[in-house]
PDB file of N, CA and C in Angstrom:
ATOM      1  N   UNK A   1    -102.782-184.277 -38.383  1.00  0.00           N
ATOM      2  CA  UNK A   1    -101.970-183.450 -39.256  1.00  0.00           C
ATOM      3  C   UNK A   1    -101.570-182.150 -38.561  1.00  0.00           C
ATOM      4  N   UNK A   2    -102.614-181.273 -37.880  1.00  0.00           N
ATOM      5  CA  UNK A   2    -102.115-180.336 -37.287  1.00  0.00           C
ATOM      6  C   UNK A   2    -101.160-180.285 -36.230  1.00  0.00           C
ATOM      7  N   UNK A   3    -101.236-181.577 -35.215  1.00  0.00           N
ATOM      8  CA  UNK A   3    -100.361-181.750 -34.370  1.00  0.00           C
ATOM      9  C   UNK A   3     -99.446-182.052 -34.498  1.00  0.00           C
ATOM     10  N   UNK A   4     -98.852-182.272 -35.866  1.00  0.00           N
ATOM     11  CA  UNK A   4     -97.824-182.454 -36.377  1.00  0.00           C
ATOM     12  C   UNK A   4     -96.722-181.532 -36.490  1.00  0.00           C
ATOM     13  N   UNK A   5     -97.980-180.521 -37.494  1.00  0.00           N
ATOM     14  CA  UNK A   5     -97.633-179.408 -37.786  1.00  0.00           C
ATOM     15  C   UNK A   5     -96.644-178.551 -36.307  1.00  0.00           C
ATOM     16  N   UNK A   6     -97.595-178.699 -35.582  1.00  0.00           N
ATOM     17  CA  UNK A   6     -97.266-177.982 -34.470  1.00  0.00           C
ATOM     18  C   UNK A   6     -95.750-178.488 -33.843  1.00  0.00           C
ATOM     19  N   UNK A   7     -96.049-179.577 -33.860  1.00  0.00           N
ATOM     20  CA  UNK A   7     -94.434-180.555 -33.249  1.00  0.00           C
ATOM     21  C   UNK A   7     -93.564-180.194 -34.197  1.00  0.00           C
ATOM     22  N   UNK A   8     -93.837-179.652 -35.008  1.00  0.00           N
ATOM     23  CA  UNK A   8     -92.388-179.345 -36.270  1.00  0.00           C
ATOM     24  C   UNK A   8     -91.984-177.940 -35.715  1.00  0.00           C
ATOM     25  N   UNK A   9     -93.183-176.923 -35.535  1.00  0.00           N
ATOM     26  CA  UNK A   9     -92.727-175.555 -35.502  1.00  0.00           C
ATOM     27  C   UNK A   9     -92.134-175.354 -33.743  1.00  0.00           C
ATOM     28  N   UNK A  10     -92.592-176.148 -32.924  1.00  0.00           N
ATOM     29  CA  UNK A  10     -91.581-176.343 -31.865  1.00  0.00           C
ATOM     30  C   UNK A  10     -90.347-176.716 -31.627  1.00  0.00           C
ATOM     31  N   UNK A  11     -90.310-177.686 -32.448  1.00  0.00           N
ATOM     32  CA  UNK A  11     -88.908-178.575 -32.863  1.00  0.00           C
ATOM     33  C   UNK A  11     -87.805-177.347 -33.074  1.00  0.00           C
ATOM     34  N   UNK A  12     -88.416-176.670 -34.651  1.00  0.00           N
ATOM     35  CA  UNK A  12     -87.686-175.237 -35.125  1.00  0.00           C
ATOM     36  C   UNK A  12     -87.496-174.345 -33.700  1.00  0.00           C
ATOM     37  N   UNK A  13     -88.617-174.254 -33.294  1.00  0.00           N
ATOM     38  CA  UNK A  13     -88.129-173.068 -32.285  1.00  0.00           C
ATOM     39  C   UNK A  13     -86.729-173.389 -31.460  1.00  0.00           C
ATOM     40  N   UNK A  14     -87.119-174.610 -30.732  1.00  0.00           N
ATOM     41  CA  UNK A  14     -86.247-175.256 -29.762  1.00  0.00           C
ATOM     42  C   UNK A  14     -84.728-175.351 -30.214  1.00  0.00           C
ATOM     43  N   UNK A  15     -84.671-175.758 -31.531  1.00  0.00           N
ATOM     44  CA  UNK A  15     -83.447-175.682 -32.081  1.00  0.00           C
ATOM     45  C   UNK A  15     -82.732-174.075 -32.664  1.00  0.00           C
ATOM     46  N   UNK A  16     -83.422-173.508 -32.670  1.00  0.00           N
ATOM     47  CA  UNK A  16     -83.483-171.941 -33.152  1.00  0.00           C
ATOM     48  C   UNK A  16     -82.205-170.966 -31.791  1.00  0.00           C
ATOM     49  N   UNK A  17     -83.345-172.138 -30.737  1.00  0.00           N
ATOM     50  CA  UNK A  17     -83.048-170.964 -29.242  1.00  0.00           C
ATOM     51  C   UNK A  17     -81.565-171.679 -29.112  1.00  0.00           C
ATOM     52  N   UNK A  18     -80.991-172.691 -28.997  1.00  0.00           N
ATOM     53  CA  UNK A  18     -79.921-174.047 -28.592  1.00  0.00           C
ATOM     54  C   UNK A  18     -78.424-173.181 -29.790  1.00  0.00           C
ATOM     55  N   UNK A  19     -79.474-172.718 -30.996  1.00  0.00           N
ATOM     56  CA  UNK A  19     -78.207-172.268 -32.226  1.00  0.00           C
ATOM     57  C   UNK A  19     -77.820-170.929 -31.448  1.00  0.00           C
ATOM     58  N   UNK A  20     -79.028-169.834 -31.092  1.00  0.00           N
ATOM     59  CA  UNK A  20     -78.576-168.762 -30.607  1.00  0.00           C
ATOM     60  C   UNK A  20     -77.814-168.951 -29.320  1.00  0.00           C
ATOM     61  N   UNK A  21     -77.807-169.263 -28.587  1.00  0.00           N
ATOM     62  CA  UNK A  21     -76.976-169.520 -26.831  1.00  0.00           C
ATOM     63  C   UNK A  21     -75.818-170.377 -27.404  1.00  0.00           C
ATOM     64  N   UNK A  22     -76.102-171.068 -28.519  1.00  0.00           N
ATOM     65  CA  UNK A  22     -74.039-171.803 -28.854  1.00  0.00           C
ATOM     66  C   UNK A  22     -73.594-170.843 -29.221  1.00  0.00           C
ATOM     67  N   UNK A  23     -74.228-169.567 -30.020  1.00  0.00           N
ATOM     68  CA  UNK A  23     -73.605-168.812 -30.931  1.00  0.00           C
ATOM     69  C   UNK A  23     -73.109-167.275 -30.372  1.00  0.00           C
ATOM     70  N   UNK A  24     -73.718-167.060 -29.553  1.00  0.00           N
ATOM     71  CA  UNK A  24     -73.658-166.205 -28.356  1.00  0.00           C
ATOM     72  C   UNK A  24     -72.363-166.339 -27.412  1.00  0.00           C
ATOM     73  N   UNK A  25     -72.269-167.745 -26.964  1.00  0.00           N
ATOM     74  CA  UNK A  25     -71.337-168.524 -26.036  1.00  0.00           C
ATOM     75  C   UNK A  25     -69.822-168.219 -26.436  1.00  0.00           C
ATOM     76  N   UNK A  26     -70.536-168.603 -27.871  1.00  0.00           N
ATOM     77  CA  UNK A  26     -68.736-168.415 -28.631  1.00  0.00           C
ATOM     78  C   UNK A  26     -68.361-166.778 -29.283  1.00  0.00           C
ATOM     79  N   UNK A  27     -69.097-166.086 -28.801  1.00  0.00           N
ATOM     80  CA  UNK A  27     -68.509-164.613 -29.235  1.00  0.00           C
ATOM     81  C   UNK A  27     -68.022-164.190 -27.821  1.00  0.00           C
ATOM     82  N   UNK A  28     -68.443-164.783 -26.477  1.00  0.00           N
ATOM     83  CA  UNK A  28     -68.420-164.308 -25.258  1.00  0.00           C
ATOM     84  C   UNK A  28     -67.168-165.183 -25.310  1.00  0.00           C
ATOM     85  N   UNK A  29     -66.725-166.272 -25.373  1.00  0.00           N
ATOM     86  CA  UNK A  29     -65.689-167.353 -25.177  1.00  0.00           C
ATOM     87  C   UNK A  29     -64.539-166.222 -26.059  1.00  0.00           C
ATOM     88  N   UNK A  30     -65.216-165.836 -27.401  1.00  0.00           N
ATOM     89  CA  UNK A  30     -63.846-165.471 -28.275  1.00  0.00           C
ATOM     90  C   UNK A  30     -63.412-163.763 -27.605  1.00  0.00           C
ATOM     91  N   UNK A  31     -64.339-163.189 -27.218  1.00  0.00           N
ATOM     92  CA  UNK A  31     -64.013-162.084 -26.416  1.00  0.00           C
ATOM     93  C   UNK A  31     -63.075-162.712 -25.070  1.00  0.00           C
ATOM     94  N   UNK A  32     -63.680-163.359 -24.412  1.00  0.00           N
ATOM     95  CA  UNK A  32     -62.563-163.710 -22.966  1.00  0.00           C
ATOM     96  C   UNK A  32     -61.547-164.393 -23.714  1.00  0.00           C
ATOM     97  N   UNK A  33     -61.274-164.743 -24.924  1.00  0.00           N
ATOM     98  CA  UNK A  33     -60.128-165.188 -24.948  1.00  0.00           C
ATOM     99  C   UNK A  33     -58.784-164.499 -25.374  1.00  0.00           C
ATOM    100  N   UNK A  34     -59.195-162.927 -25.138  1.00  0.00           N
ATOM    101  CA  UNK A  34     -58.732-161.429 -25.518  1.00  0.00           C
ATOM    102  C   UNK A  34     -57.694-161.913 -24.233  1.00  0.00           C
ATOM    103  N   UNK A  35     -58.032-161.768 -23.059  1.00  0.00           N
ATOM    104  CA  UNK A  35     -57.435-161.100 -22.220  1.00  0.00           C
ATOM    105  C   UNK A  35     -57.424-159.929 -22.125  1.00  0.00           C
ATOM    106  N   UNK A  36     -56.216-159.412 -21.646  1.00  0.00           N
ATOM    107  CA  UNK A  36     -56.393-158.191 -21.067  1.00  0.00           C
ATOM    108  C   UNK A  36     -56.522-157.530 -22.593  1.00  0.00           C
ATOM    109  N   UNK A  37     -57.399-156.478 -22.885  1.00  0.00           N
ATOM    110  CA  UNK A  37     -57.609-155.663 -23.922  1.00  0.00           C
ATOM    111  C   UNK A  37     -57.144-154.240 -23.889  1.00  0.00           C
ATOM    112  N   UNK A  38     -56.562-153.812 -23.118  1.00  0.00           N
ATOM    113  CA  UNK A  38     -55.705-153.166 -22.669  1.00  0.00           C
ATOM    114  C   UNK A  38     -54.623-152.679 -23.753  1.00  0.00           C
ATOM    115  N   UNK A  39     -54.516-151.284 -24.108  1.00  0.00           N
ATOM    116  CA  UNK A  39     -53.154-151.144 -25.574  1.00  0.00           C
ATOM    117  C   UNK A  39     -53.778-152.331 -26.891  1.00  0.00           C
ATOM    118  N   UNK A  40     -54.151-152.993 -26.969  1.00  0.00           N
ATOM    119  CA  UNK A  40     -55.191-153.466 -28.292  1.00  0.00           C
ATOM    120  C   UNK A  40     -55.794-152.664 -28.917  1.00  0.00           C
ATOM    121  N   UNK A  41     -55.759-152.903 -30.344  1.00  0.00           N
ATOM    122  CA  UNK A  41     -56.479-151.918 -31.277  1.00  0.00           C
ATOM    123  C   UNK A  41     -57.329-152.611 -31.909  1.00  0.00           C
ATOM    124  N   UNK A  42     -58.226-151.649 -32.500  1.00  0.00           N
ATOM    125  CA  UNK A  42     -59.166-152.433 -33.244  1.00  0.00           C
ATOM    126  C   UNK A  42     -58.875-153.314 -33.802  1.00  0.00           C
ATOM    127  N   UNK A  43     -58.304-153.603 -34.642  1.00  0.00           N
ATOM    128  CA  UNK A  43     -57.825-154.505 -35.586  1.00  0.00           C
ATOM    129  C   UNK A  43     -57.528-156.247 -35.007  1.00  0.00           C
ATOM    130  N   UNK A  44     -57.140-155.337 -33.721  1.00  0.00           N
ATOM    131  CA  UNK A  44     -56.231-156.685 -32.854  1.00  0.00           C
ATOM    132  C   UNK A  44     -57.531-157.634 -32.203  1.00  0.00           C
ATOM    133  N   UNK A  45     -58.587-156.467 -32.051  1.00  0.00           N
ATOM    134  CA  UNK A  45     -59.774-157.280 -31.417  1.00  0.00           C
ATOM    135  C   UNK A  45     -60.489-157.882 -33.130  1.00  0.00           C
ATOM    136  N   UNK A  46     -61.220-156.950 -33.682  1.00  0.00           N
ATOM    137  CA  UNK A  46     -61.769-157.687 -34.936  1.00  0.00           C
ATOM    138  C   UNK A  46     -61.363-158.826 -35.711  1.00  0.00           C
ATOM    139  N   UNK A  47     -59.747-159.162 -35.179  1.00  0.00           N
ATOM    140  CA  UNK A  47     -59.260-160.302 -35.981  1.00  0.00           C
ATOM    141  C   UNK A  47     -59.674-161.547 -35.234  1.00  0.00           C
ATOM    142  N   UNK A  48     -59.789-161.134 -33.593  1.00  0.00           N
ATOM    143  CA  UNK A  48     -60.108-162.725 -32.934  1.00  0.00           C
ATOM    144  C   UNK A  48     -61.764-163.052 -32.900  1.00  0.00           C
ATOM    145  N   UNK A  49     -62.790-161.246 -32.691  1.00  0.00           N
ATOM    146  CA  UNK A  49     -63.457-161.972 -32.495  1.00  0.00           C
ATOM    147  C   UNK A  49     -65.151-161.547 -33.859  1.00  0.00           C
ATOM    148  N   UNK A  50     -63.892-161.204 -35.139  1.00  0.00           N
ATOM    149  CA  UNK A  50     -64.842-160.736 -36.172  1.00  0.00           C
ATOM    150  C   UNK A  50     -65.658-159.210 -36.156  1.00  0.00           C
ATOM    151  N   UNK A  51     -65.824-158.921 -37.116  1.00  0.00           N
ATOM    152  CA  UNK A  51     -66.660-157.265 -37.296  1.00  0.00           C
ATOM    153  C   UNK A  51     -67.579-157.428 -36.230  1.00  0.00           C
ATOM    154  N   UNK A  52     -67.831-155.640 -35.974  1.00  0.00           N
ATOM    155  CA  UNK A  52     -68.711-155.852 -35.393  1.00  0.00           C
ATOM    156  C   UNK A  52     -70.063-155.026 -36.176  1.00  0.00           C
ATOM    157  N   UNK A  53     -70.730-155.484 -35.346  1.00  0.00           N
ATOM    158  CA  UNK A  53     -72.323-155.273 -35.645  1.00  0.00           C
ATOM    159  C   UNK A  53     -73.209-153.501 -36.290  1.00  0.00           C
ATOM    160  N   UNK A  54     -72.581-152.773 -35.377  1.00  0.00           N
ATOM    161  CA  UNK A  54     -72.486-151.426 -35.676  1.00  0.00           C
ATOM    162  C   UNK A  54     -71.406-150.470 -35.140  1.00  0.00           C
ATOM    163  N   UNK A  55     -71.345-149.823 -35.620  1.00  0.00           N
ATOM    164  CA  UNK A  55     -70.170-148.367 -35.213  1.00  0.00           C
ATOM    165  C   UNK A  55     -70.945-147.367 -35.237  1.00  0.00           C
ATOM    166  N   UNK A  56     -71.113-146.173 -34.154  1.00  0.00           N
ATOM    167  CA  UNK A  56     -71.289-144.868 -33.498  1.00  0.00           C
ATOM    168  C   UNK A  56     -69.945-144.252 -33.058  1.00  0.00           C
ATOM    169  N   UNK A  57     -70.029-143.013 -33.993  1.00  0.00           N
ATOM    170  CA  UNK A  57     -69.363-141.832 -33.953  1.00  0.00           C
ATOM    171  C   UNK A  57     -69.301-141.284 -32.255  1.00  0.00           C
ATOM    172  N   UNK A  58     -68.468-140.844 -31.990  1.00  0.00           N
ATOM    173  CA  UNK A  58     -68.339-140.315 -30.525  1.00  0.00           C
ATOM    174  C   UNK A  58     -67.636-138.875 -30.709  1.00  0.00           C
ATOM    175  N   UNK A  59     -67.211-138.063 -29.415  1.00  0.00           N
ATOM    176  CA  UNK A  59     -66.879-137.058 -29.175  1.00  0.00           C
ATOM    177  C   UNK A  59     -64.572-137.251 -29.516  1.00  0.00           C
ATOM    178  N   UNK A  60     -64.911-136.342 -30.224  1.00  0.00           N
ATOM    179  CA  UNK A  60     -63.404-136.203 -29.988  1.00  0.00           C
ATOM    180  C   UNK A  60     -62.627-137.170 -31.233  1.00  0.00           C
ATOM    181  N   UNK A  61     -63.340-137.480 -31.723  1.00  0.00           N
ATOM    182  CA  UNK A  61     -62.939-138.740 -32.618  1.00  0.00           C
ATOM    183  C   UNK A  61     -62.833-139.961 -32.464  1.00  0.00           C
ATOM    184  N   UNK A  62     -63.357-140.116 -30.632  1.00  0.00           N
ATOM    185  CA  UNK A  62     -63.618-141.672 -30.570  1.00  0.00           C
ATOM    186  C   UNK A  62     -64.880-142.244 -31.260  1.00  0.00           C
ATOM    187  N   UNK A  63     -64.961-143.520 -30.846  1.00  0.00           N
ATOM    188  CA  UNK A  63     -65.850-144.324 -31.572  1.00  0.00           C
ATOM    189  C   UNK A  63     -66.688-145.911 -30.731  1.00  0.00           C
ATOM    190  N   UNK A  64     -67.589-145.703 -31.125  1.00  0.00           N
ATOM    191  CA  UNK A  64     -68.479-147.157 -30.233  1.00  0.00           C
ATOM    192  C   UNK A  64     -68.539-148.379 -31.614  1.00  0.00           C
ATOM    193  N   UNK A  65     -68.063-149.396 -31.173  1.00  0.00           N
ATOM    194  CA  UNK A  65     -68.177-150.481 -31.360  1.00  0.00           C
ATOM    195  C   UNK A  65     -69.335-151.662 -31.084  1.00  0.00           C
ATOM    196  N   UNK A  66     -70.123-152.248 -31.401  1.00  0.00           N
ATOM    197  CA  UNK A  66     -71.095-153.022 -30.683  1.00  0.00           C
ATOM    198  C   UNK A  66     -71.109-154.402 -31.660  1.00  0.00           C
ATOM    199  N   UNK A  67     -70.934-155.530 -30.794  1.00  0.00           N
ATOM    200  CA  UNK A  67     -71.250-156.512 -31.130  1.00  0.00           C
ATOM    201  C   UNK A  67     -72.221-157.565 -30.501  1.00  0.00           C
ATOM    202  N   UNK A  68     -73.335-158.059 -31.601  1.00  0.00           N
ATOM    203  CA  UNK A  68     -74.460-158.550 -30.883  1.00  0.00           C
ATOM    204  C   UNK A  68     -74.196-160.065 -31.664  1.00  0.00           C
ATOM    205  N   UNK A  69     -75.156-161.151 -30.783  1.00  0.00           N
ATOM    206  CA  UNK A  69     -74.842-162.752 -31.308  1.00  0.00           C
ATOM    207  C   UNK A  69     -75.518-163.169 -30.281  1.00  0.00           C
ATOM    208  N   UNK A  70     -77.008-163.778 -30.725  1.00  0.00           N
ATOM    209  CA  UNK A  70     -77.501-164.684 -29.877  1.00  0.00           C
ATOM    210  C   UNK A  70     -77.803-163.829 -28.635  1.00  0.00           C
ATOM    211  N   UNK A  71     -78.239-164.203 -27.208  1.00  0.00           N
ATOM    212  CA  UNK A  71     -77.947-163.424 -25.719  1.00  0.00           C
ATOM    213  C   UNK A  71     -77.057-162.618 -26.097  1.00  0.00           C
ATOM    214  N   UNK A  72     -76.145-162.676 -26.437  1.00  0.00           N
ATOM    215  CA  UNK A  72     -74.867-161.648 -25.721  1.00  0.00           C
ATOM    216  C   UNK A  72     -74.558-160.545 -26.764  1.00  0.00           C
ATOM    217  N   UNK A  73     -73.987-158.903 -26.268  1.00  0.00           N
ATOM    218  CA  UNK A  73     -74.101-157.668 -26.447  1.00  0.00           C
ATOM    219  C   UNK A  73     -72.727-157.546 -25.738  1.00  0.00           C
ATOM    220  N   UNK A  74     -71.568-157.012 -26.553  1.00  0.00           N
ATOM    221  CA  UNK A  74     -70.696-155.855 -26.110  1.00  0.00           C
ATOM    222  C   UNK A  74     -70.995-155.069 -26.783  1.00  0.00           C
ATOM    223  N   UNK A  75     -70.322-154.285 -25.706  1.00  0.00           N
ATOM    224  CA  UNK A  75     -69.858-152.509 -26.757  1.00  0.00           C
ATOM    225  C   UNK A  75     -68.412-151.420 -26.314  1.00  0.00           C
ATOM    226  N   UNK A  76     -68.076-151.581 -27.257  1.00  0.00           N
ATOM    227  CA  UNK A  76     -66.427-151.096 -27.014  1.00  0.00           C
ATOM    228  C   UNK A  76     -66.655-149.579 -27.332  1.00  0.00           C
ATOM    229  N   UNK A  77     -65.664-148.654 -26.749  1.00  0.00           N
ATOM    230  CA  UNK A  77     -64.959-147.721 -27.361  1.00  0.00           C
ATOM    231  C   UNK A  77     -63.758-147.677 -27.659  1.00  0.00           C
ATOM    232  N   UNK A  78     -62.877-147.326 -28.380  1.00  0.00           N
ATOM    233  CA  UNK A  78     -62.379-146.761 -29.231  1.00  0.00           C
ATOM    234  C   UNK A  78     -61.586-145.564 -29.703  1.00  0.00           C
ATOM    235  N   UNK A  79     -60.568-145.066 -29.514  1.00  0.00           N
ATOM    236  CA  UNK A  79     -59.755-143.499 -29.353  1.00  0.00           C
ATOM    237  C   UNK A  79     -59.801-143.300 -30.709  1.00  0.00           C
ATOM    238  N   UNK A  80     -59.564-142.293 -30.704  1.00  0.00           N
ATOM    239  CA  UNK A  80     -59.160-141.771 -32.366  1.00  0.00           C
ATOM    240  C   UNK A  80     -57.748-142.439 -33.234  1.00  0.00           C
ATOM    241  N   UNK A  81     -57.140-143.036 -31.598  1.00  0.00           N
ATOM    242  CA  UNK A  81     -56.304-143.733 -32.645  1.00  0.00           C
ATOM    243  C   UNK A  81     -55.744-145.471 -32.718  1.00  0.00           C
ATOM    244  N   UNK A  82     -57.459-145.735 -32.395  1.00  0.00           N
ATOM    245  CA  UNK A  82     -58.068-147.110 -32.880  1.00  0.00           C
ATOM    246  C   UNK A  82     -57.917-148.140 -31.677  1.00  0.00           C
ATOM    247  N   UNK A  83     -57.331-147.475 -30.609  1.00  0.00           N
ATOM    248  CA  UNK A  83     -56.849-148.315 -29.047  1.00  0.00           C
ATOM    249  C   UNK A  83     -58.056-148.379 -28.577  1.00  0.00           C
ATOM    250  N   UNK A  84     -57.965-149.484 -27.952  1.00  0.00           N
ATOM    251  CA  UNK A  84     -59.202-150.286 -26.938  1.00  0.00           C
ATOM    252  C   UNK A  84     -58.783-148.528 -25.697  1.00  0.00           C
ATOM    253  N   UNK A  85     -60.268-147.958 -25.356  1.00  0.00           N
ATOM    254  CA  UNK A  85     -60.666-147.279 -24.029  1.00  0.00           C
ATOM    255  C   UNK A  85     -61.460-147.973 -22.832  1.00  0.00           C
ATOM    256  N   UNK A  86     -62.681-148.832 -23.725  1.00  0.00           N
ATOM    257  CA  UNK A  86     -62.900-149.163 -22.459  1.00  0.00           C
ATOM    258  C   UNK A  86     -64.152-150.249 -22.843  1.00  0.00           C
ATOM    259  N   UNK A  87     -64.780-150.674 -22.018  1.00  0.00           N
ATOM    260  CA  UNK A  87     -66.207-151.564 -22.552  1.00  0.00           C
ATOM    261  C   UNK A  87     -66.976-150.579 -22.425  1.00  0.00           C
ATOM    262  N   UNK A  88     -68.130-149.920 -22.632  1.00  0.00           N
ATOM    263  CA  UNK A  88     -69.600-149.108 -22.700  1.00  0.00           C
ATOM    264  C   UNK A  88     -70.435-149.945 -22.025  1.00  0.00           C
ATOM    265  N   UNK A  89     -70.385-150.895 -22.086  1.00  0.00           N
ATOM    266  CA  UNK A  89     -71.724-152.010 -21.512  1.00  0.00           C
ATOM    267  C   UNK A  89     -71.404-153.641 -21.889  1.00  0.00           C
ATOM    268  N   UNK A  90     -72.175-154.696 -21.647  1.00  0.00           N
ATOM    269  CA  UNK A  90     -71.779-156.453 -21.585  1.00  0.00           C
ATOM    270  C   UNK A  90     -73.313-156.716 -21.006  1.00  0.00           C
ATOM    271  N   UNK A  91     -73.516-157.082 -21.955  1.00  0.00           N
ATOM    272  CA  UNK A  91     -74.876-158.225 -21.649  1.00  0.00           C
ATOM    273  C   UNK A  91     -75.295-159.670 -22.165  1.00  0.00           C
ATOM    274  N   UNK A  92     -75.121-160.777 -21.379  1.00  0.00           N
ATOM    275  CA  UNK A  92     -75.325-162.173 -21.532  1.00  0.00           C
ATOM    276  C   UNK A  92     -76.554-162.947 -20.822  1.00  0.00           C
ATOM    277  N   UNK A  93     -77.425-162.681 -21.986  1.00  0.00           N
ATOM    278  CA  UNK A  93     -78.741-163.400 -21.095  1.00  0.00           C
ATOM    279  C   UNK A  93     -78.384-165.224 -21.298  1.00  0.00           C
TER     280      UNK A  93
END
């Protein structure tokens, strides 16, 4: 019975880790499928690749963007008047 037990809560894990790295894959896939982000505004990014995760206030009236899913982490900024500046950071384990 216990080894059962155990083969179930591995099973979960294993399938847990397989959901996060598909789900990850496809926020990194729906970001590269931006292209150049360049003159894009918020709006233009949130529509392809959904809200993001949190927003931080910045200097000047810009703004940080961060979106997390599975491995993978962007983080955008943002002008005061909602134009893509630049990435902050990209991490895909």
């Amino acid at each position: 019975m216990a080894s059962g037990v155990i083969a179930f809560i591995l099973i979960c894990a294993v399938l847990g880790i397989i959901a996060a790295a598909q789900s990850a894959d496809g926020l990194q896939r729906k970001f590269q499928s931006l292209g150049d982000t360049s003159g894009k505004t918020k709006d233009e990014i949130i529509a392809v690749v959904g809200q993001a995760n949190s927003y931080a206030p910045l200097e000047d009236g810009a703004y940080l963007l961060q979106w997390v899913q599975g491995g993978y982490h962007i983080a955008i900024v943002f002008g005061p008047d909602h134009l893509f500046i630049g990435i902050n950071g990209e991490t895909s384990l």
